[in-house]
C-alpha atoms as a PDB file:
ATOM      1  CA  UNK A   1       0.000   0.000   0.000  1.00  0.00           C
ATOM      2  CA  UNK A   2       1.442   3.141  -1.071  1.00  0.00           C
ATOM      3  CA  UNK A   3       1.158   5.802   1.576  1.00  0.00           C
ATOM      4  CA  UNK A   4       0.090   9.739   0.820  1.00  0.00           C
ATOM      5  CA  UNK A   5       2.924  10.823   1.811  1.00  0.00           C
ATOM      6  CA  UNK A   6       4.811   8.771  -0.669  1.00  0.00           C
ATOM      7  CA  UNK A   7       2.201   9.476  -3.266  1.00  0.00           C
ATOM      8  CA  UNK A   8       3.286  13.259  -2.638  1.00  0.00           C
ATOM      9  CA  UNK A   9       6.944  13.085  -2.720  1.00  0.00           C
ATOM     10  CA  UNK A  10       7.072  11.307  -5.983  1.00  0.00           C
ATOM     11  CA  UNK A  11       5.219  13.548  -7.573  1.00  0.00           C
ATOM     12  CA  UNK A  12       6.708  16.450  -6.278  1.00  0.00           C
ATOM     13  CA  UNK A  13      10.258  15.126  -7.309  1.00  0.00           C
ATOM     14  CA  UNK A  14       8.705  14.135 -10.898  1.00  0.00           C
ATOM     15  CA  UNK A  15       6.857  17.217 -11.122  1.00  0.00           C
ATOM     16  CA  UNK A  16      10.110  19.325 -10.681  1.00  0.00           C
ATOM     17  CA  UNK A  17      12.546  17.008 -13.018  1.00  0.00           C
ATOM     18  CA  UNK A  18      10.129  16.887 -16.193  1.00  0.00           C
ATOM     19  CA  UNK A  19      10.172  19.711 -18.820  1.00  0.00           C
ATOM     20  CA  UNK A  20       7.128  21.568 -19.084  1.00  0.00           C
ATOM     21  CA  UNK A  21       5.752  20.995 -15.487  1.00  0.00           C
ATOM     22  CA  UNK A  22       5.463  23.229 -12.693  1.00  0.00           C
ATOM     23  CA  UNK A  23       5.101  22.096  -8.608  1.00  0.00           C
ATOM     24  CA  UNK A  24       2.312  21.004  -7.603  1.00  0.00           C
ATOM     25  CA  UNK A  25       1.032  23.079  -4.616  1.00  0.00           C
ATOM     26  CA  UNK A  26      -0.529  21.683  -1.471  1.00  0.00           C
ATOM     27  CA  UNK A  27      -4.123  21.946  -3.053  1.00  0.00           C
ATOM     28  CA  UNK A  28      -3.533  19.912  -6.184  1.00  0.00           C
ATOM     29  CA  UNK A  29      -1.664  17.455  -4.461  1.00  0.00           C
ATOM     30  CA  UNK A  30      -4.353  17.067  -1.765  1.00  0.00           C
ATOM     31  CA  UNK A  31      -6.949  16.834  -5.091  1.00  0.00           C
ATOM     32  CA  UNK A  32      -4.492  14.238  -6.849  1.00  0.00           C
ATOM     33  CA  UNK A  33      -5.174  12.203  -3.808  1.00  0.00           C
ATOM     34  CA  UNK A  34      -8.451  12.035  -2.868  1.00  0.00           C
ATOM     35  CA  UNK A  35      -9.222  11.124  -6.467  1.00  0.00           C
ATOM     36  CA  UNK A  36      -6.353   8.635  -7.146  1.00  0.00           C
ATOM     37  CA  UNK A  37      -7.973   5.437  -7.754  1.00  0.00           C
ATOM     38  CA  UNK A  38      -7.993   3.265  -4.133  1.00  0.00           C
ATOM     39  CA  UNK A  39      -7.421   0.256  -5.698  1.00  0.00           C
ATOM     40  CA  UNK A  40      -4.177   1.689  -7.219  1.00  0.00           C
ATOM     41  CA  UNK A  41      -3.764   3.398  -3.495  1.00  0.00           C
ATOM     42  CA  UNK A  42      -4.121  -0.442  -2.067  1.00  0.00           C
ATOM     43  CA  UNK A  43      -1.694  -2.258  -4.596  1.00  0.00           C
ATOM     44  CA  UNK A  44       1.219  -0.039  -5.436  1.00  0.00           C
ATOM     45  CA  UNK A  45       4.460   0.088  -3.338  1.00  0.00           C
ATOM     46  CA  UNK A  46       6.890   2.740  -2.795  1.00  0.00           C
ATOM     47  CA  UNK A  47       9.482   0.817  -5.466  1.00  0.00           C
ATOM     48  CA  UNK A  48       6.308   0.309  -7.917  1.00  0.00           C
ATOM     49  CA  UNK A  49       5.244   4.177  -7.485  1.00  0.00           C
ATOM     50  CA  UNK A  50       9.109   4.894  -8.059  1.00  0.00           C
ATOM     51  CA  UNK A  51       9.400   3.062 -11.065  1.00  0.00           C
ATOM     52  CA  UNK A  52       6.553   4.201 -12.836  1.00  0.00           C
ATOM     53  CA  UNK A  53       8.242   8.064 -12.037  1.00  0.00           C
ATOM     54  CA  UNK A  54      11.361   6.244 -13.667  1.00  0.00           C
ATOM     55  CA  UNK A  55       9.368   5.409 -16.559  1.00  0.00           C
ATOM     56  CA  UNK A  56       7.634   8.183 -17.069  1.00  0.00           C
ATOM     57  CA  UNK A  57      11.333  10.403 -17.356  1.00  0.00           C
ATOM     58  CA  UNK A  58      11.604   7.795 -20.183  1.00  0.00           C
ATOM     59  CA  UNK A  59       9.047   7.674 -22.321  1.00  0.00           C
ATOM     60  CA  UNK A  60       9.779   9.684 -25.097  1.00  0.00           C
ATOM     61  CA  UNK A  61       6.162   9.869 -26.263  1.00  0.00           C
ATOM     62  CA  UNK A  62       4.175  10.224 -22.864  1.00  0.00           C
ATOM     63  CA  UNK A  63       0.290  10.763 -22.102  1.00  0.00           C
ATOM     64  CA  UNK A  64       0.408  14.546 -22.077  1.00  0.00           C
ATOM     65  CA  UNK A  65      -3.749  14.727 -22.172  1.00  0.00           C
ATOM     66  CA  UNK A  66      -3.657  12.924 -18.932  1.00  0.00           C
ATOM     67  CA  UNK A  67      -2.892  14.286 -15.375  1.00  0.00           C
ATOM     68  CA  UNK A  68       0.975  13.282 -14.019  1.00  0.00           C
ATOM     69  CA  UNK A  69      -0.588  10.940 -11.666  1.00  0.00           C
ATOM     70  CA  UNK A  70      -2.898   8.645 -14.008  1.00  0.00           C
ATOM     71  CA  UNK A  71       0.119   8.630 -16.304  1.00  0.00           C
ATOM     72  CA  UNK A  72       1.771   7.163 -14.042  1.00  0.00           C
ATOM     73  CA  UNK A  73      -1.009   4.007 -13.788  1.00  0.00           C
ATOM     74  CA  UNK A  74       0.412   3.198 -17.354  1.00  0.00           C
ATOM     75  CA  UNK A  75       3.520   1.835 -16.627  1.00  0.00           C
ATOM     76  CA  UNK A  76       2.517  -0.563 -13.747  1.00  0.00           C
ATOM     77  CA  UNK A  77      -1.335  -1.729 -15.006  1.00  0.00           C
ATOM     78  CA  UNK A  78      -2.124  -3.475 -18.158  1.00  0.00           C
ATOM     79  CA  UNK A  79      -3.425  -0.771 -20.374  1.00  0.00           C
ATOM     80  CA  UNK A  80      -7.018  -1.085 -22.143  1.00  0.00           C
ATOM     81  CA  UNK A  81      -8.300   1.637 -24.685  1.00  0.00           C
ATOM     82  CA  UNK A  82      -4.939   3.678 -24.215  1.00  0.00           C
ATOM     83  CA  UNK A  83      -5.440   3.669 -20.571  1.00  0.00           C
ATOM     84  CA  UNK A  84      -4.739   1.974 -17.476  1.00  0.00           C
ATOM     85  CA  UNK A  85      -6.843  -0.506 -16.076  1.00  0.00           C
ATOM     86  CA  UNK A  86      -6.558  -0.396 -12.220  1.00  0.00           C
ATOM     87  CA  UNK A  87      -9.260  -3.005 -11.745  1.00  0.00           C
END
């Protein structure tokens, strides 16, 4: 289970380190949260949440129509209709 804390400081980290992006301030983080999937909230790990950051820095052709933290659901659930399925 991946804590909201941990949620936070990945995305903070990515946030800052990807081109284009600005910091995410207390409010969208706290939004980003509450509306994170749970079942994504139950199964992920740190090390899962922290690879699909390192992923994300990788993809050379990422989601951009999607919000940083549902991109991130890509790299660690099988993807259906261009998009991950958490279920």
């Amino acid at each position: 289970m991946i804590t909201e804390q941990e949620f936070a400081d990945v995305l903070q980290a990515l946030s800052r380190t990807l081109p284009r992006f600005k910091p995410w301030d207390s409010t969208a983080m706290a939004l980003a949260w509450m509306t994170f999937p749970e079942k994504a909230k139950q199964d992920l790990t740190r090390e899962v949440w922290l690879y699909a950051a390192g992923q994300r820095r990788l993809d050379p052709d990422p989601q951009e129509d999607v919000p940083l933290d549902l991109q991130l659901l890509n790299y660690v659930f099988r993807n259906e209709n261009g998009r991950a399925n958490v279920e």
